[in-house]
C-alpha atoms as a PDB file:
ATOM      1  CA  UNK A   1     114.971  92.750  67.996  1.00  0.00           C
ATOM      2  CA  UNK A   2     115.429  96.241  68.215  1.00  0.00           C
ATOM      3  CA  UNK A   3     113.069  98.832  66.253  1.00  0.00           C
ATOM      4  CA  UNK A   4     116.207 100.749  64.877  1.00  0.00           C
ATOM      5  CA  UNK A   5     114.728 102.353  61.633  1.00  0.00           C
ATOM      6  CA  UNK A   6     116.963 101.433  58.517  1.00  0.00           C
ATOM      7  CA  UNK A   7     116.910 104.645  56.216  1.00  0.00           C
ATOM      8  CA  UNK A   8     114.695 107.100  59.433  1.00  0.00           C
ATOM      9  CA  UNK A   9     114.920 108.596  62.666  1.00  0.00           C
ATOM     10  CA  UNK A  10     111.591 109.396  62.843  1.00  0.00           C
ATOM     11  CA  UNK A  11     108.461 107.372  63.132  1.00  0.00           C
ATOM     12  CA  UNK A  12     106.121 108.340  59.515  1.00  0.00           C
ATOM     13  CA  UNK A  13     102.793 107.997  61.786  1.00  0.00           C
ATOM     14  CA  UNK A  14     102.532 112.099  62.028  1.00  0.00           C
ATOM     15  CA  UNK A  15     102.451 112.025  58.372  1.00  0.00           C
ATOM     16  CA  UNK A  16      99.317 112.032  55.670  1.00  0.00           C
ATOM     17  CA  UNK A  17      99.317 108.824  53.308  1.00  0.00           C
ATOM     18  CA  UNK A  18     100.229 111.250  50.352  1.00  0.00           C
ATOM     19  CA  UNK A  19     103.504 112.523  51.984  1.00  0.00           C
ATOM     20  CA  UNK A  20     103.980 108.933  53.361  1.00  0.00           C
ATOM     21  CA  UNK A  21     104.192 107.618  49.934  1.00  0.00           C
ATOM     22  CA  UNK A  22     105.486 110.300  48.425  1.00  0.00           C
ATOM     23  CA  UNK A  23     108.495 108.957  50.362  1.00  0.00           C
ATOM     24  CA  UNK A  24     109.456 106.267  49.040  1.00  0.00           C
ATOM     25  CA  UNK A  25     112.987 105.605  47.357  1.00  0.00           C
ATOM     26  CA  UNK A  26     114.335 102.771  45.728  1.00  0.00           C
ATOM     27  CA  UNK A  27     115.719 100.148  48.011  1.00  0.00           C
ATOM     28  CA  UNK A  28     113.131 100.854  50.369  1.00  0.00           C
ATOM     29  CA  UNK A  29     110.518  97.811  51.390  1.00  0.00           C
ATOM     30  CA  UNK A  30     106.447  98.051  51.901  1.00  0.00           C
ATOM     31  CA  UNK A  31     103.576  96.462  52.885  1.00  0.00           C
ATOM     32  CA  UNK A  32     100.523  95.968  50.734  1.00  0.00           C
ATOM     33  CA  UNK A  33      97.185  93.799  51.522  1.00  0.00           C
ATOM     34  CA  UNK A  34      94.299  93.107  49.313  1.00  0.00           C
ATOM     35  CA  UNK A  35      90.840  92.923  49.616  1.00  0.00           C
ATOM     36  CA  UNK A  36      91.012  89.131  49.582  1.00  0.00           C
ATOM     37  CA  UNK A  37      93.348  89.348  52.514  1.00  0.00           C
ATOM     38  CA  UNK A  38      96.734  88.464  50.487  1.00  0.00           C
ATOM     39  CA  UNK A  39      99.704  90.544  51.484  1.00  0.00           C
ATOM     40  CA  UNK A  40     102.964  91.668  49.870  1.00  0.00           C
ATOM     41  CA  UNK A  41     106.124  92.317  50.722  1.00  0.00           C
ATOM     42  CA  UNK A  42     107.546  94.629  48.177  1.00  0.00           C
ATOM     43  CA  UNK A  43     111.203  96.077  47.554  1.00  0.00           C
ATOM     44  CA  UNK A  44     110.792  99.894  45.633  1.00  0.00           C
ATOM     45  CA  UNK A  45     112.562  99.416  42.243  1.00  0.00           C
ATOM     46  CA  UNK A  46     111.913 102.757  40.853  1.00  0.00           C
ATOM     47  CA  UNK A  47     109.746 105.786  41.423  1.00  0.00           C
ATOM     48  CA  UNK A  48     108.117 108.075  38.938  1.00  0.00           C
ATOM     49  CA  UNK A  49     106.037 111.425  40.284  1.00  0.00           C
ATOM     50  CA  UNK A  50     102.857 108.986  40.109  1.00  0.00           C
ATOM     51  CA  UNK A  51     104.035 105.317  40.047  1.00  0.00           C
ATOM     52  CA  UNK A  52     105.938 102.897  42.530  1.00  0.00           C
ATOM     53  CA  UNK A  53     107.302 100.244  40.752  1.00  0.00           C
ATOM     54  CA  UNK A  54     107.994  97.398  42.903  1.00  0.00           C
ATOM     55  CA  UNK A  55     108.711  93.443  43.292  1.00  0.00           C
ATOM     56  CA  UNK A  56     107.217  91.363  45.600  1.00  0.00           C
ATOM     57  CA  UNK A  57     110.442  89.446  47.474  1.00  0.00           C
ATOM     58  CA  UNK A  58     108.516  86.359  47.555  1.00  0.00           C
ATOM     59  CA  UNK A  59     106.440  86.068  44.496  1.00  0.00           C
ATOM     60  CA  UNK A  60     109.354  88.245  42.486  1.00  0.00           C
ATOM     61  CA  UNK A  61     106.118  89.214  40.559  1.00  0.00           C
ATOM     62  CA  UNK A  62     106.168  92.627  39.839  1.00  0.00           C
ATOM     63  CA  UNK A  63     103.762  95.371  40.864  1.00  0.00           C
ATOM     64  CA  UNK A  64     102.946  99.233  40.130  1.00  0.00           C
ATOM     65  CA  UNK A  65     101.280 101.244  42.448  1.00  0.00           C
ATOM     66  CA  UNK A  66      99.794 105.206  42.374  1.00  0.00           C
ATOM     67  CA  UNK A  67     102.342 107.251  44.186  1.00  0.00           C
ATOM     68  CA  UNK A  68      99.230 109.536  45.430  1.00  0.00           C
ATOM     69  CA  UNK A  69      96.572 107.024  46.624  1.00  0.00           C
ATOM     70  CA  UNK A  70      99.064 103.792  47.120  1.00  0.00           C
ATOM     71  CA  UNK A  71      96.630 101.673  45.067  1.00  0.00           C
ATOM     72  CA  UNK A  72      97.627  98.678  42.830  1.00  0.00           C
ATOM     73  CA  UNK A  73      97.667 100.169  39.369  1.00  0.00           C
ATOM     74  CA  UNK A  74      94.463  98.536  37.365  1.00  0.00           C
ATOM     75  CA  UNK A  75      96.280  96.030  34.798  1.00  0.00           C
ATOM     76  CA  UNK A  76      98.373  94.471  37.535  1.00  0.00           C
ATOM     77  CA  UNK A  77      97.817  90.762  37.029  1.00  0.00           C
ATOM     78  CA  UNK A  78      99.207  90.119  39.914  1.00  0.00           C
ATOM     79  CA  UNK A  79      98.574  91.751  42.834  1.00  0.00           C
ATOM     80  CA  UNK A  80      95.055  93.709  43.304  1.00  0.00           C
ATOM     81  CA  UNK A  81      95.566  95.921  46.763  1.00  0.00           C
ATOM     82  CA  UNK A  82      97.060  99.024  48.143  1.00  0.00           C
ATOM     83  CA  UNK A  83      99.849  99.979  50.323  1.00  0.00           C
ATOM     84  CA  UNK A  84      99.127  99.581  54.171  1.00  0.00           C
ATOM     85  CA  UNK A  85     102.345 100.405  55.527  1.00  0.00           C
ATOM     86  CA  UNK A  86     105.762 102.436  54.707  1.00  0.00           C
ATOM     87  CA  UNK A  87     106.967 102.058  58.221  1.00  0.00           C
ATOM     88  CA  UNK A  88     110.986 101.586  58.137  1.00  0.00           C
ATOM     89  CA  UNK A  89     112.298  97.465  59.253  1.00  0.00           C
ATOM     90  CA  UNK A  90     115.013  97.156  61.545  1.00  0.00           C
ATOM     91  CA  UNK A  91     118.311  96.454  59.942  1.00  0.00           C
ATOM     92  CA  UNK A  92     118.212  92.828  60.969  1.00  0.00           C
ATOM     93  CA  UNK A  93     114.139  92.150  59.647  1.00  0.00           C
ATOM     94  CA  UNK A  94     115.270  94.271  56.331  1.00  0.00           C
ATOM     95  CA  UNK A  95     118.632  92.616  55.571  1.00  0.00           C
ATOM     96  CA  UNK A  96     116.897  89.232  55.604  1.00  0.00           C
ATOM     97  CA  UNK A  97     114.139  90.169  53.253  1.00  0.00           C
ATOM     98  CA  UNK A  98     116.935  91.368  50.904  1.00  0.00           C
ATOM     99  CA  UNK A  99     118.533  88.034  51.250  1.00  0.00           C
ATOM    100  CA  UNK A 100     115.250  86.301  50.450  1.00  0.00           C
ATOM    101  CA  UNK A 101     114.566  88.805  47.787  1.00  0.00           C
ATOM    102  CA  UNK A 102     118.509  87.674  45.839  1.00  0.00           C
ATOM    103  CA  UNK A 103     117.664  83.720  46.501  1.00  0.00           C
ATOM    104  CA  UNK A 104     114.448  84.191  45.226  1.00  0.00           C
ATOM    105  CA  UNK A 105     115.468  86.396  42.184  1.00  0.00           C
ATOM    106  CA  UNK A 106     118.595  84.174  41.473  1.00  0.00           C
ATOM    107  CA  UNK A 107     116.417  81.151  40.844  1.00  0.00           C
ATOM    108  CA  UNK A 108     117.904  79.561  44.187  1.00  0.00           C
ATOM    109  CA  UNK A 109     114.608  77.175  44.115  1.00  0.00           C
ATOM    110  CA  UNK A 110     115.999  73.747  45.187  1.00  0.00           C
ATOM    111  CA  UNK A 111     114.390  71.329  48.112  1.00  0.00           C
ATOM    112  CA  UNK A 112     117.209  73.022  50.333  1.00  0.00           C
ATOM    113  CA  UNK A 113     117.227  76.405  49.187  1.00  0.00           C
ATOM    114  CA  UNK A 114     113.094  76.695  49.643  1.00  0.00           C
ATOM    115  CA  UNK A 115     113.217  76.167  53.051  1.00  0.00           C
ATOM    116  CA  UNK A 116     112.888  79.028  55.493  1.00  0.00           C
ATOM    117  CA  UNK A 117     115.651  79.531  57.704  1.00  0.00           C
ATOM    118  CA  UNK A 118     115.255  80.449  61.373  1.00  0.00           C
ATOM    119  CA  UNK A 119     116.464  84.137  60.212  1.00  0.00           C
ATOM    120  CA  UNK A 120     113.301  84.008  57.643  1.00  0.00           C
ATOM    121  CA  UNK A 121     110.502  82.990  59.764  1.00  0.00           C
ATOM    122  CA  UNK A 122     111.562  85.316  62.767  1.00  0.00           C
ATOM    123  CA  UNK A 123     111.243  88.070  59.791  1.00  0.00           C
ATOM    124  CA  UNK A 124     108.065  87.144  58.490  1.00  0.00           C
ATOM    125  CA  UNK A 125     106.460  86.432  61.886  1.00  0.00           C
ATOM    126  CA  UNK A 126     107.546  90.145  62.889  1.00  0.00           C
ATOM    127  CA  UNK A 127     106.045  91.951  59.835  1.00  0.00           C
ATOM    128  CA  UNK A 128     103.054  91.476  60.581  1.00  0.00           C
ATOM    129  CA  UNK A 129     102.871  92.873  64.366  1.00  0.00           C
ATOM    130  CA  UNK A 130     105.137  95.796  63.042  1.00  0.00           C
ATOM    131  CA  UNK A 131     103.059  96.839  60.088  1.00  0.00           C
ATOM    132  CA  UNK A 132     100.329  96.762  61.792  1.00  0.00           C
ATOM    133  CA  UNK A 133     101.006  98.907  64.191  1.00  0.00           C
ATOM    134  CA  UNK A 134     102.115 101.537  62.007  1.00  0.00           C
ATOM    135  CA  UNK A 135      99.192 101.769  59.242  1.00  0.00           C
ATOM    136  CA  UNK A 136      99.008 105.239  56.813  1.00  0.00           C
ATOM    137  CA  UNK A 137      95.338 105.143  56.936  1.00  0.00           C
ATOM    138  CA  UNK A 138      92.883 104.862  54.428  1.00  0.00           C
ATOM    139  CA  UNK A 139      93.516 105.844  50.885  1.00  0.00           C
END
């Protein structure tokens, strides 16, 4: 897998967190971790100057956070964390998680339709190496 940025030709780690966030555009997909250790995936619906509204591609639940300190607005019922990670996917890794994100928002929920693909679990075993190495630091 190649690390071909999908939107970038630049790398975001000589960036502060603010500016990191700051760019953010719709279409574009995040990684968030909680406290507890549970992580999201999210796809950027719409952006406000001080919100990020988002869905997470495998919950489909959705979820606001700050656009200054990348922190799950307080309300969210569903996901209590902050963004870890802005770095761009690789085409590939990205157009998968759009695929899962339309199954999963279509309702596609049958035995056979649940079922990772090889595509799927390649994507979400590489997300977490990748995000990880590019973090945007504490909030």
């Amino acid at each position: 897998m190649s690390l071909e940025h999908c939107k970038h030709d630049f790398k975001f780690e000589n960036f502060a967190r603010q500016e990191l966030l700051g760019r953010l555009e719709v279409g574009d997909i995040f990684h968030a971790a909680s406290d507890s250790g549970a992580v999201a995936i999210c796809l950027v619906l719409d952006v406000n100057e001080a919100m990020i509204f988002s869905r997470r591609i495998t919950t489909q639940h959705a979820c606001r956070f700050d656009r200054t300190t990348g922190k799950a607005v307080p309300g969210d019922q569903f996901f209590k964390g902050t963004i870890t990670s802005v770095e761009p996917l690789p085409s590939d890794i990205r157009n998968t998680f759009l695929e899962m994100d339309r199954q999963y928002r279509l309702g596609h929920r049958d035995e056979e339709s649940v079922k990772l693909t090889t595509s799927q679990k390649n994507a979400l075993l590489f997300i977490h190496d990748h995000y990880a190495r590019y973090p945007i630091g504490e909030p």
